[in-house]
C-alpha atoms as a PDB file:
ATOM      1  CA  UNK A   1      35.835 205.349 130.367  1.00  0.00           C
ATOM      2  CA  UNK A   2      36.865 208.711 131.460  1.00  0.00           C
ATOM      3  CA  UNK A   3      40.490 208.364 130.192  1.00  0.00           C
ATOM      4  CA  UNK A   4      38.951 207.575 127.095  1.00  0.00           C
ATOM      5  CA  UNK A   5      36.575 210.399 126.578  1.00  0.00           C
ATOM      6  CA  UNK A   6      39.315 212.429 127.486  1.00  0.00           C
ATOM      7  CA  UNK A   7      41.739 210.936 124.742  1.00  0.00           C
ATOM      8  CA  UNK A   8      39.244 211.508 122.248  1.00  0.00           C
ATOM      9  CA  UNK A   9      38.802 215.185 122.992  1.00  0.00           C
ATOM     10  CA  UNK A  10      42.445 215.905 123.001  1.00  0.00           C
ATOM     11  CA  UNK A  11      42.985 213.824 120.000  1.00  0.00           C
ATOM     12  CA  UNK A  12      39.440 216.077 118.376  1.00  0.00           C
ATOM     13  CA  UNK A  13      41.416 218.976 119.558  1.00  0.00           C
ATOM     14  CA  UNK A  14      44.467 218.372 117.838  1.00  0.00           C
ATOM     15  CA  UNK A  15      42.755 217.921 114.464  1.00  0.00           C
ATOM     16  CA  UNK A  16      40.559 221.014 114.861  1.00  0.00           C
ATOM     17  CA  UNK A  17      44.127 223.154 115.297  1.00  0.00           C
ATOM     18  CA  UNK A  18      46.032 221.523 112.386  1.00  0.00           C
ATOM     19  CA  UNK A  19      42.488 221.747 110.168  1.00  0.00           C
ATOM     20  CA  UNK A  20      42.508 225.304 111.588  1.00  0.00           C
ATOM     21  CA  UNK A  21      45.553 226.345 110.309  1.00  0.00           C
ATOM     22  CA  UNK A  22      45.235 224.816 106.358  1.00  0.00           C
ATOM     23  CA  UNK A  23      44.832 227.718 104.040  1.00  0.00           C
ATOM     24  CA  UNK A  24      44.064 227.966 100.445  1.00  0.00           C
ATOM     25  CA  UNK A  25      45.967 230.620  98.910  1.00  0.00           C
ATOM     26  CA  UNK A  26      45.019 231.820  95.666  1.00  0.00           C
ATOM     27  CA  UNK A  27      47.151 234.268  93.399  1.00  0.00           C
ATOM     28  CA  UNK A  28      45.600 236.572  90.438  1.00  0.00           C
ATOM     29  CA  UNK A  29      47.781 238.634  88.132  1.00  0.00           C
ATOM     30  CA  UNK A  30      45.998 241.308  86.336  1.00  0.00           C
ATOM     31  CA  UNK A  31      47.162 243.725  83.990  1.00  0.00           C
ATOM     32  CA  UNK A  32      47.473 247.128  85.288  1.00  0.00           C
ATOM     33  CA  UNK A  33      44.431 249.698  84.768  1.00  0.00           C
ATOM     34  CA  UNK A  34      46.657 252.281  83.367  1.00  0.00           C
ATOM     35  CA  UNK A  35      49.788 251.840  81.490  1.00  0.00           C
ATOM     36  CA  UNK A  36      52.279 254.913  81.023  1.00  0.00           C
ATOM     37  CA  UNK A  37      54.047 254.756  78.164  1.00  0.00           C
ATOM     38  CA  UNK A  38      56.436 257.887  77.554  1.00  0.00           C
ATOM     39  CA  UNK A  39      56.150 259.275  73.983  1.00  0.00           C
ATOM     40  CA  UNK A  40      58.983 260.027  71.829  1.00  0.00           C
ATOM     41  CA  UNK A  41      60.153 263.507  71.734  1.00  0.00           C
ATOM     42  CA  UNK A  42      60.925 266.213  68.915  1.00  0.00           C
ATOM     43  CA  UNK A  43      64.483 268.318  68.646  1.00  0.00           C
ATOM     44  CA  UNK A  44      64.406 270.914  66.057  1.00  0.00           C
ATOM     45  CA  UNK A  45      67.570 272.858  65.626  1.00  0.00           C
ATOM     46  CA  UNK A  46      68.287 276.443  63.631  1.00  0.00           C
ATOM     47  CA  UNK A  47      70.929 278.339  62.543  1.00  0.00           C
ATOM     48  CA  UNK A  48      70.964 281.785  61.578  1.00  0.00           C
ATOM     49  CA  UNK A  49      73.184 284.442  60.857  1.00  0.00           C
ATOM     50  CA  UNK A  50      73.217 287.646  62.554  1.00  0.00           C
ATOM     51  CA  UNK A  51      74.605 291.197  63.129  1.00  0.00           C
ATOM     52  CA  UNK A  52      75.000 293.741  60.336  1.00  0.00           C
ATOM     53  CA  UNK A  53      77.469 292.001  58.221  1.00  0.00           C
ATOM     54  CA  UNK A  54      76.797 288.376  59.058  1.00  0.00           C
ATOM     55  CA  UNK A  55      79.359 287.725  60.668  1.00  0.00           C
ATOM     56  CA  UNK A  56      77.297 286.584  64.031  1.00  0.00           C
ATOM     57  CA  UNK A  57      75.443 283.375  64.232  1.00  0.00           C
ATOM     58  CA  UNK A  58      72.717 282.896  66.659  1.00  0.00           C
ATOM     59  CA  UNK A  59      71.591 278.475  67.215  1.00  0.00           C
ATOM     60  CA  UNK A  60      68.427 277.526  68.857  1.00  0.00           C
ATOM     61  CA  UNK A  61      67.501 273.774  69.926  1.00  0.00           C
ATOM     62  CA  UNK A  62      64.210 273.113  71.744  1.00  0.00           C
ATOM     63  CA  UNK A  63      62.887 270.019  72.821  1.00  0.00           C
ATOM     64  CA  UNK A  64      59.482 268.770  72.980  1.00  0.00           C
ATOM     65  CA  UNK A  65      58.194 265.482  74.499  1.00  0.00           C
ATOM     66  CA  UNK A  66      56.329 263.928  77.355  1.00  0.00           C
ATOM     67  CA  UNK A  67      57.517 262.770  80.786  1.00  0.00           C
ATOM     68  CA  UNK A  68      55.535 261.662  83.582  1.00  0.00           C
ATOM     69  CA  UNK A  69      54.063 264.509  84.570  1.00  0.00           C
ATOM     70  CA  UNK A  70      53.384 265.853  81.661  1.00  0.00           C
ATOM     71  CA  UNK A  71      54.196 267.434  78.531  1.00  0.00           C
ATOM     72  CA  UNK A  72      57.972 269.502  78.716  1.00  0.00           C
ATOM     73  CA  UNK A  73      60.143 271.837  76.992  1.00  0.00           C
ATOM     74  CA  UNK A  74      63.391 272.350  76.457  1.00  0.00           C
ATOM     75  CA  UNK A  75      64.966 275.546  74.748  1.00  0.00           C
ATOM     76  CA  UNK A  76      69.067 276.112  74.099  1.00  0.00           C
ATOM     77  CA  UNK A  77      70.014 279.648  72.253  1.00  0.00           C
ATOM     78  CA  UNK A  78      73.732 279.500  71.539  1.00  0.00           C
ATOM     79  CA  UNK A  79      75.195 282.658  70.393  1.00  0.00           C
ATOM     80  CA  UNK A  80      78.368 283.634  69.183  1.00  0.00           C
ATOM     81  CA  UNK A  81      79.569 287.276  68.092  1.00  0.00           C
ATOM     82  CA  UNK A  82      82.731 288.262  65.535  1.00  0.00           C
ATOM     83  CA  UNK A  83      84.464 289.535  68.324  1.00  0.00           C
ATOM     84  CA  UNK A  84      84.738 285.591  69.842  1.00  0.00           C
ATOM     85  CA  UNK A  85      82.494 286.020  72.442  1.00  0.00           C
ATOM     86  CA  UNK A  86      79.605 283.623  72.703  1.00  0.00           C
ATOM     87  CA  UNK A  87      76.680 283.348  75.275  1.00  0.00           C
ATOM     88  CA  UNK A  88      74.500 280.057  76.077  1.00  0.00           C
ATOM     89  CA  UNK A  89      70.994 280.079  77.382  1.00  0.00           C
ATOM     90  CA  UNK A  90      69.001 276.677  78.442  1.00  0.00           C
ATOM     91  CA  UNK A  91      65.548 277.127  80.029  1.00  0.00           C
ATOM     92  CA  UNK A  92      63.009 274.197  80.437  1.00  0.00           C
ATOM     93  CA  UNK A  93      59.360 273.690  81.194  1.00  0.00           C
ATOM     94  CA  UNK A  94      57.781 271.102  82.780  1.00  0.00           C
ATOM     95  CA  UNK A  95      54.762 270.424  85.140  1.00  0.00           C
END
């Protein structure tokens, strides 16, 4: 009688441990709360002449659109003289 009492709680046992370690997972996908979407950006280029006859020319880019962080800036003078010298500047501005 004892070996059978005993047989019945280790067999109790083993069930409780396997029924112990069934888990339901469940999985939910949800769209995100905020969605970044970059916006497209603007280039505007001009050209001008310059210097007392003309004979200079002076060309500015800048660049306008959206990153990440923020809203940004980007501004290219390109100048060349009559004398064949020419100068570039770039500066940008972000956030």
């Amino acid at each position: 009688m004892k070996m059978t009492v005993l047989a019945l709680a280790v067999t109790a046992t083993a069930f409780g441990a396997i029924a112990a370690h069934a888990q339901t997972t469940v999985i939910t996908t949800e769209k995100p709360a905020v969605t970044v979407e970059p916006s497209t950006s603007t280039t505007v280029t001009t050209k001008e002449r310059t210097g007392p006859l003309g004979l200079d020319s002076k060309t500015t880019t800048t660049t306008t659109g959206s990153g990440v962080t923020g809203d940004c800036t980007s501004k290219t003078v390109h100048k060349d003289n009559a004398l064949g010298g020419s100068k570039t500047v770039h500066k940008t501005d972000c956030p």
